[in-house]
PDB file of N, CA and C in Angstrom:
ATOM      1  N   UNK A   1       0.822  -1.195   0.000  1.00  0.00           N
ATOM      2  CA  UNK A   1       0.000   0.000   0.000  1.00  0.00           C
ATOM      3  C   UNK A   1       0.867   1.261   0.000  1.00  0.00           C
ATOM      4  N   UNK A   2       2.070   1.606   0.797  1.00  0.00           N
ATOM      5  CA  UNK A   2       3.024   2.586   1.013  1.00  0.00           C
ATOM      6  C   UNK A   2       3.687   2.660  -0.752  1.00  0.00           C
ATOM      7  N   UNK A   3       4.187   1.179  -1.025  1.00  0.00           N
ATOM      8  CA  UNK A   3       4.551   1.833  -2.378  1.00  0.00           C
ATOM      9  C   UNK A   3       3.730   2.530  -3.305  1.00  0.00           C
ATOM     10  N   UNK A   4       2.399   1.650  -3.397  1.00  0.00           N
ATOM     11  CA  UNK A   4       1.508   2.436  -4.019  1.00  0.00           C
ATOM     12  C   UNK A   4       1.482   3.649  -4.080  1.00  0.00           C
ATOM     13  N   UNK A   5       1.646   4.404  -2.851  1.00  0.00           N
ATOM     14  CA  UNK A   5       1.096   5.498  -1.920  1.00  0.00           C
ATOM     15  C   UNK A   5       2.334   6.619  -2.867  1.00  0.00           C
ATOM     16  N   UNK A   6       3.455   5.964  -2.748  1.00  0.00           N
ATOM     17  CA  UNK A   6       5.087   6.661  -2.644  1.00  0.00           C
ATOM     18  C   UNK A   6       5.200   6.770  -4.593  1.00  0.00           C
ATOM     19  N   UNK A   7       4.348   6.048  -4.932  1.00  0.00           N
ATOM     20  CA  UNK A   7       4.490   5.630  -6.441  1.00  0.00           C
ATOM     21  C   UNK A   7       3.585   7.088  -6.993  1.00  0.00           C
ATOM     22  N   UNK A   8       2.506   7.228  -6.441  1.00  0.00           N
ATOM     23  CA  UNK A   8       1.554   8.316  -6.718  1.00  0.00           C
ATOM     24  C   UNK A   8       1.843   9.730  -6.564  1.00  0.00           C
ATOM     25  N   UNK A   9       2.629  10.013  -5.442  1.00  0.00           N
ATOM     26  CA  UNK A   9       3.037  11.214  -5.323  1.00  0.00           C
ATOM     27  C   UNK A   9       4.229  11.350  -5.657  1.00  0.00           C
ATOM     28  N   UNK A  10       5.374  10.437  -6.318  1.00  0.00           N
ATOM     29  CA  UNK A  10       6.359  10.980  -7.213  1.00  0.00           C
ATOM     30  C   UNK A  10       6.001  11.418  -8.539  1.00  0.00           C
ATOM     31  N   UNK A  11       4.600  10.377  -8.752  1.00  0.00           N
ATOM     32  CA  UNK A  11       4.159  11.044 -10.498  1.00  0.00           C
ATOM     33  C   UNK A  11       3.448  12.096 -10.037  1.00  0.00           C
ATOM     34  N   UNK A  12       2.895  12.472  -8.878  1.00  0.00           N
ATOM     35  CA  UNK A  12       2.178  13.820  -9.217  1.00  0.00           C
ATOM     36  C   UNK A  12       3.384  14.962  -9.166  1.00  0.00           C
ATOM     37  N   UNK A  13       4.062  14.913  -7.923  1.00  0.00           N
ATOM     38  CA  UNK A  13       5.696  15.806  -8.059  1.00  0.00           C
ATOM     39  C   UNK A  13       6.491  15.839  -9.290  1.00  0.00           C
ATOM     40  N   UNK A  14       6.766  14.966 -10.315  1.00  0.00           N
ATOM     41  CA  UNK A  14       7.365  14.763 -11.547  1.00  0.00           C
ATOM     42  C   UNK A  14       6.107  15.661 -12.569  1.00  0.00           C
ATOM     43  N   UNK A  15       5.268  15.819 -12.783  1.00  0.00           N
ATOM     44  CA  UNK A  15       4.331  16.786 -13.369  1.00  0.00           C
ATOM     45  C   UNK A  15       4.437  17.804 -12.561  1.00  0.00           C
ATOM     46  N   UNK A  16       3.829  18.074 -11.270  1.00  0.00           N
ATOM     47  CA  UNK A  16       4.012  19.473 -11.177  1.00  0.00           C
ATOM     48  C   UNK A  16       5.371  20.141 -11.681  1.00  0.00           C
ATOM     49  N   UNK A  17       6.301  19.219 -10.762  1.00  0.00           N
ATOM     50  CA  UNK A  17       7.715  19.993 -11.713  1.00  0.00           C
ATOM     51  C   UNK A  17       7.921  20.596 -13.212  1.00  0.00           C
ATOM     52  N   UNK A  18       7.464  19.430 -14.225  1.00  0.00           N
ATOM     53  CA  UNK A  18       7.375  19.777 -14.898  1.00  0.00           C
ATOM     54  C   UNK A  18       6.686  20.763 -15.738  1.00  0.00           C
ATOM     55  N   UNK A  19       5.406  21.019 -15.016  1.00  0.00           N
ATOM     56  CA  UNK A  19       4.464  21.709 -15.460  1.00  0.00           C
ATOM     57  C   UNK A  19       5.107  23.286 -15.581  1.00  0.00           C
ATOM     58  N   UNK A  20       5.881  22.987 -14.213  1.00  0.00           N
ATOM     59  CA  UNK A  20       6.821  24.983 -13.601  1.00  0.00           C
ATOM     60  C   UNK A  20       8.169  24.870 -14.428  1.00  0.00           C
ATOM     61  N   UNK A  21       8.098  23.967 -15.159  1.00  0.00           N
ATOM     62  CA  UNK A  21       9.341  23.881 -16.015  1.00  0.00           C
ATOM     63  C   UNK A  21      10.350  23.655 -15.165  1.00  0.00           C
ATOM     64  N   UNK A  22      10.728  22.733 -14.730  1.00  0.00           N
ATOM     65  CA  UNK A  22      11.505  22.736 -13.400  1.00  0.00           C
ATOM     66  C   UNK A  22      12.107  21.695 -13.784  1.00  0.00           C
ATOM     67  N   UNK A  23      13.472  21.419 -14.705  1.00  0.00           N
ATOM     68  CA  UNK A  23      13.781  20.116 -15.138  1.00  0.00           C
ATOM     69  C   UNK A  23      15.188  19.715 -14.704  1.00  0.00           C
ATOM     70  N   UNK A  24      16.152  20.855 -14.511  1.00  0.00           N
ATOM     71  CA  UNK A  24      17.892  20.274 -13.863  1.00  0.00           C
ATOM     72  C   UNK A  24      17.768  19.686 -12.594  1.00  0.00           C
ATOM     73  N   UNK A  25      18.949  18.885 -12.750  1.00  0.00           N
ATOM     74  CA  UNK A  25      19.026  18.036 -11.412  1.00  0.00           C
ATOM     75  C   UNK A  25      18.838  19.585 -10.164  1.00  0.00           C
ATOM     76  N   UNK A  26      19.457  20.885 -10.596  1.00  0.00           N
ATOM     77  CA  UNK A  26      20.348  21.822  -9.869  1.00  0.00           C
ATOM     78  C   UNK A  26      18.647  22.045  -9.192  1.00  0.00           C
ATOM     79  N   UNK A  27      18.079  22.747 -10.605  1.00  0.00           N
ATOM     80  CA  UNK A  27      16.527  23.376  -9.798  1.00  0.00           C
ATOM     81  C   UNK A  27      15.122  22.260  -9.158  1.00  0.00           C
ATOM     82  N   UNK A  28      15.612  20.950  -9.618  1.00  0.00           N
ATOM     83  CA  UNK A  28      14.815  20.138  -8.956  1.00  0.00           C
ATOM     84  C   UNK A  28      15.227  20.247  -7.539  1.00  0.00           C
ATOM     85  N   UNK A  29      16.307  20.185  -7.481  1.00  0.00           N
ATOM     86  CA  UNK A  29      16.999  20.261  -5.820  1.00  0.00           C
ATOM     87  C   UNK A  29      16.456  21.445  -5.258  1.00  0.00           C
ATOM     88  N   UNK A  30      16.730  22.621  -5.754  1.00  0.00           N
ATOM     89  CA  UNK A  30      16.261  23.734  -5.308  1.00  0.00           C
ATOM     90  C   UNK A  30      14.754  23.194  -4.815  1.00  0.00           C
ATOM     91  N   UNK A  31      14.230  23.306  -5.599  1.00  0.00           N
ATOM     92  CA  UNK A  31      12.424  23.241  -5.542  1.00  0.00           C
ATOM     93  C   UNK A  31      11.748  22.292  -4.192  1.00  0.00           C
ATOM     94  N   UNK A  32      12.937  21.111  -4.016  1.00  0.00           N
ATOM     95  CA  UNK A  32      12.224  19.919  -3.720  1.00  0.00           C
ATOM     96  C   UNK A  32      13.077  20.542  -1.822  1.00  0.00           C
ATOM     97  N   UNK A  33      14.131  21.042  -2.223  1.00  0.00           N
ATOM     98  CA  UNK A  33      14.922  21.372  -0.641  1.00  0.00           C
ATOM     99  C   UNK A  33      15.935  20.566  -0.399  1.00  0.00           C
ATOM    100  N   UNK A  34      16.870  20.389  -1.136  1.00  0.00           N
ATOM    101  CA  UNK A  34      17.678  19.519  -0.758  1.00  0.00           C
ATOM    102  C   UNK A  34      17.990  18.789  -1.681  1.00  0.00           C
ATOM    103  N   UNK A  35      19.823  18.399  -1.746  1.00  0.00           N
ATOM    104  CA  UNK A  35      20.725  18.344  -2.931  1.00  0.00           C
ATOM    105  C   UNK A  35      20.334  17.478  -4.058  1.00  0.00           C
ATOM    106  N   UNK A  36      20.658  17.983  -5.147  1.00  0.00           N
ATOM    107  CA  UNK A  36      20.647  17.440  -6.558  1.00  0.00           C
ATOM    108  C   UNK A  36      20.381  15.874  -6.484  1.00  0.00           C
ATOM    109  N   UNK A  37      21.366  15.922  -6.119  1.00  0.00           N
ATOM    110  CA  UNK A  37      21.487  13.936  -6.420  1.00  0.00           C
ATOM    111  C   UNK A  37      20.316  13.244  -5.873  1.00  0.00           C
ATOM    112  N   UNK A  38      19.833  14.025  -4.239  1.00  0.00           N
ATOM    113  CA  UNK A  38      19.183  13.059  -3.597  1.00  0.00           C
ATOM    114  C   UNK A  38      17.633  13.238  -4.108  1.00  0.00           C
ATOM    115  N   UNK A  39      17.399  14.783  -4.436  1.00  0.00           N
ATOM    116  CA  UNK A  39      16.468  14.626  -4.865  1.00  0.00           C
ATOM    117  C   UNK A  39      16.096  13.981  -6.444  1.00  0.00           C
ATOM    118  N   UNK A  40      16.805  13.907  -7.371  1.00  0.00           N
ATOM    119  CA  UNK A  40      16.768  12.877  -8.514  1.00  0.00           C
ATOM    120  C   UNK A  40      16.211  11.789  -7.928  1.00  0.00           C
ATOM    121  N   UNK A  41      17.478  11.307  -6.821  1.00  0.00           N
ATOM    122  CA  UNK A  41      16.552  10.055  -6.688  1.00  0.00           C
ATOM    123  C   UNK A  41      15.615   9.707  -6.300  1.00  0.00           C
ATOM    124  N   UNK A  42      15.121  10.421  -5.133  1.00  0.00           N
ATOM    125  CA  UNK A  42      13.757  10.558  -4.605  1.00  0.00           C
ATOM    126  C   UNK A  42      13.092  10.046  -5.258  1.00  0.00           C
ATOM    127  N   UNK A  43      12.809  11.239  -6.575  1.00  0.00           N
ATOM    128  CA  UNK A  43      11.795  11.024  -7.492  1.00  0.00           C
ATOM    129  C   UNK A  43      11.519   9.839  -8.633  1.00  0.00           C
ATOM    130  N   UNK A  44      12.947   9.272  -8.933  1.00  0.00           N
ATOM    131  CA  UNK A  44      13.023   8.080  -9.868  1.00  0.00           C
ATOM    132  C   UNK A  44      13.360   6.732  -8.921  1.00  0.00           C
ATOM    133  N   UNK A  45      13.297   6.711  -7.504  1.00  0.00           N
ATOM    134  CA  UNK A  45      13.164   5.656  -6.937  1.00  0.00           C
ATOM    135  C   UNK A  45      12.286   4.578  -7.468  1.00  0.00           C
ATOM    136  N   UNK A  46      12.698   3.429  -7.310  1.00  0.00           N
ATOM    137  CA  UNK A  46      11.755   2.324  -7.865  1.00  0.00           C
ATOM    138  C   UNK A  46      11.553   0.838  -6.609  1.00  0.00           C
ATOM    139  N   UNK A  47      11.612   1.238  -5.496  1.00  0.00           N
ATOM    140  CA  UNK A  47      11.666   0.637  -4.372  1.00  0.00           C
ATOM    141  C   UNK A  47      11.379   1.791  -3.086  1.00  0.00           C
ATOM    142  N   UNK A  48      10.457   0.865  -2.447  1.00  0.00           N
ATOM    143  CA  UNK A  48       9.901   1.707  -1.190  1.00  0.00           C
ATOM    144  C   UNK A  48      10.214   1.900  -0.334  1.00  0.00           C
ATOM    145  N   UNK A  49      11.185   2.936   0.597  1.00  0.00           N
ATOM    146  CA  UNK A  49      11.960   2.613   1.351  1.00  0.00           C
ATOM    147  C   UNK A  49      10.770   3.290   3.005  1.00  0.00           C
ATOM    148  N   UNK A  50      11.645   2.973   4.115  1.00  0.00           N
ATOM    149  CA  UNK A  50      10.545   3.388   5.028  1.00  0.00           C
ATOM    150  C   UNK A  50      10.640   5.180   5.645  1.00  0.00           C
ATOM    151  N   UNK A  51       9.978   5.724   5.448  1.00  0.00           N
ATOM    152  CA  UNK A  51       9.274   7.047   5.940  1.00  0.00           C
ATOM    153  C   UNK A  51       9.725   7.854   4.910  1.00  0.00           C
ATOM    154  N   UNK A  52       9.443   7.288   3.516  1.00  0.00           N
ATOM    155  CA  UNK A  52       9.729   7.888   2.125  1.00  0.00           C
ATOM    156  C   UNK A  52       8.285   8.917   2.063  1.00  0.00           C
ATOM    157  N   UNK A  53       7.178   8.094   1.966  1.00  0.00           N
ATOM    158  CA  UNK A  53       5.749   8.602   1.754  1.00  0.00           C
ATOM    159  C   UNK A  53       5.795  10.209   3.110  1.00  0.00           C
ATOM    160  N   UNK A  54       6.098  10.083   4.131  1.00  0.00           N
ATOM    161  CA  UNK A  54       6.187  11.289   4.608  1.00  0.00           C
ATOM    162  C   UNK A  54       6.982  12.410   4.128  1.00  0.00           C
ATOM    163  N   UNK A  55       8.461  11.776   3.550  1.00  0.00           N
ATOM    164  CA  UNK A  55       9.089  12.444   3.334  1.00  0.00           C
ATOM    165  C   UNK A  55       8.564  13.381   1.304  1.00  0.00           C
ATOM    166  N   UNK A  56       8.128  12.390   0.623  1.00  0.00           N
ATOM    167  CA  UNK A  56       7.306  12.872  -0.750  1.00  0.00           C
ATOM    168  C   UNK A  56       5.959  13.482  -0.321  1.00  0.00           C
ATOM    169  N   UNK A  57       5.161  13.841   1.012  1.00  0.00           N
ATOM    170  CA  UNK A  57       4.112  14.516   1.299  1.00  0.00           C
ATOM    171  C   UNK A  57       4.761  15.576   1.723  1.00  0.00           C
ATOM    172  N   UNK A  58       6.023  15.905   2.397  1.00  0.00           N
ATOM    173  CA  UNK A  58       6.592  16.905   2.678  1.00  0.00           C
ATOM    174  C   UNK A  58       7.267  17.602   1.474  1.00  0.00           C
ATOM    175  N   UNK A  59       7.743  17.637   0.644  1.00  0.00           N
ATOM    176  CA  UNK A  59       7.811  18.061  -0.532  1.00  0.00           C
ATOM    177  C   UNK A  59       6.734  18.533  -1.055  1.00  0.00           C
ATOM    178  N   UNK A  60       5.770  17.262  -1.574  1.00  0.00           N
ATOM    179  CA  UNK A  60       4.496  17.986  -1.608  1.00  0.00           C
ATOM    180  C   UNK A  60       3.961  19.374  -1.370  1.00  0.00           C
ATOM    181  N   UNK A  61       3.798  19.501   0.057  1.00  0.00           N
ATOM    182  CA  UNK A  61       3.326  20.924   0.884  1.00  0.00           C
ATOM    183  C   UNK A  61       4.251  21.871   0.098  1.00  0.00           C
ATOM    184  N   UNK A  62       5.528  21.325   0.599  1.00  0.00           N
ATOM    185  CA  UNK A  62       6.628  22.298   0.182  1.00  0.00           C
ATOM    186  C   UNK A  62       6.292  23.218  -1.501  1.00  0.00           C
ATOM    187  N   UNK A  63       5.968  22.508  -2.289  1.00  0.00           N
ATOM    188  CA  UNK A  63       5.359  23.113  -3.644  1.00  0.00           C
ATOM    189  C   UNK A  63       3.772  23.357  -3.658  1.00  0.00           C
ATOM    190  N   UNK A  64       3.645  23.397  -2.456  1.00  0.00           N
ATOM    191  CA  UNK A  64       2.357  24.022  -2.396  1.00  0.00           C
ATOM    192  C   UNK A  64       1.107  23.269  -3.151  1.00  0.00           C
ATOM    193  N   UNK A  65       1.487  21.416  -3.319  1.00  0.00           N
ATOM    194  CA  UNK A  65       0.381  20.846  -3.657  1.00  0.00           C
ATOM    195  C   UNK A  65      -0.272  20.117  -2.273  1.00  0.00           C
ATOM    196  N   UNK A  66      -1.659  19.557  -3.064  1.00  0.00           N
ATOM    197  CA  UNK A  66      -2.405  18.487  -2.152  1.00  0.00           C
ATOM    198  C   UNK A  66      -1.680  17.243  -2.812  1.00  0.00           C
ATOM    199  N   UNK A  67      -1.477  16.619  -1.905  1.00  0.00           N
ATOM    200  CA  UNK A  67      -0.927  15.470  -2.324  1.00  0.00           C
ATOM    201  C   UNK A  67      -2.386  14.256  -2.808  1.00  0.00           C
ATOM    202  N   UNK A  68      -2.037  13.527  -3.136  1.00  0.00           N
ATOM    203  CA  UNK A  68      -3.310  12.930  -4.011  1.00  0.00           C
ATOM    204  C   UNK A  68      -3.800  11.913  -3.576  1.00  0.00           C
ATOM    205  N   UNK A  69      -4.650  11.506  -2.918  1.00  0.00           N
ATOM    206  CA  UNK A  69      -5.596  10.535  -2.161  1.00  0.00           C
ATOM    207  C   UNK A  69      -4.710   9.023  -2.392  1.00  0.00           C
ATOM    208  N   UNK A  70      -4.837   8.346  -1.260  1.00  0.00           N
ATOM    209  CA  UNK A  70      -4.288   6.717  -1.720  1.00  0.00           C
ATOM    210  C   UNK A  70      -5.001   6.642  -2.676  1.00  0.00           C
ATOM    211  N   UNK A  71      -4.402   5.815  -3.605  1.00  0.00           N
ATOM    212  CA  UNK A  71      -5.767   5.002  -4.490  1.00  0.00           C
ATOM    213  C   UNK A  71      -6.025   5.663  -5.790  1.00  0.00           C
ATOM    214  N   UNK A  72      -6.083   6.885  -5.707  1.00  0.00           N
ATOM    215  CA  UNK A  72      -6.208   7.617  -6.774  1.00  0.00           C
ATOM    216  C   UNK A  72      -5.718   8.078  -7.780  1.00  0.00           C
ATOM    217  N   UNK A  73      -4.177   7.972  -7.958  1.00  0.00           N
ATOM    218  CA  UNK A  73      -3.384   8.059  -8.561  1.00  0.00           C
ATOM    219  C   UNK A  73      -2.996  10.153  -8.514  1.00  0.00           C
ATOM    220  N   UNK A  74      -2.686  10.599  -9.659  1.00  0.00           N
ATOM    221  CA  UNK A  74      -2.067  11.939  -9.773  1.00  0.00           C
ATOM    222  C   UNK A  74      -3.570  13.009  -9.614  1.00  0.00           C
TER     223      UNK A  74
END
């Protein structure tokens, strides 16, 4: 369920980004709070690690979205 969860709000964060045109490793970092690399991976993670989903709802806020219901996808 958590991956699910962690799977949904990287694709909604990977669109909003994109939407603000927000595409270097440099300004993803900026945006997301914290360095280049880690946030890349954040977002292209493909394994669920534990207190990830808090940590991609905190980002979330941070860009000023609602993060998107379990279940529901983006």
């Amino acid at each position: 369920m958590e991956l699910a969860e962690a799977d949904n709000l990287r694709e909604a964060l990977r669109h909003e980004l994109e939407a603000r045109g927000i595409s270097t490793p440099e300004t993803i970092g900026d945006a997301l709070g914290m360095p280049p690399d880690e946030a890349i991976v954040l977002l292209k993670r493909d394994r669920w690690k534990e207190g990830e989903v808090a940590l991609l709802e905190a980002v979330a806020v941070r860009l000023g979205m609602q993060a998107p219901e379990p279940g529901r996808g983006c």
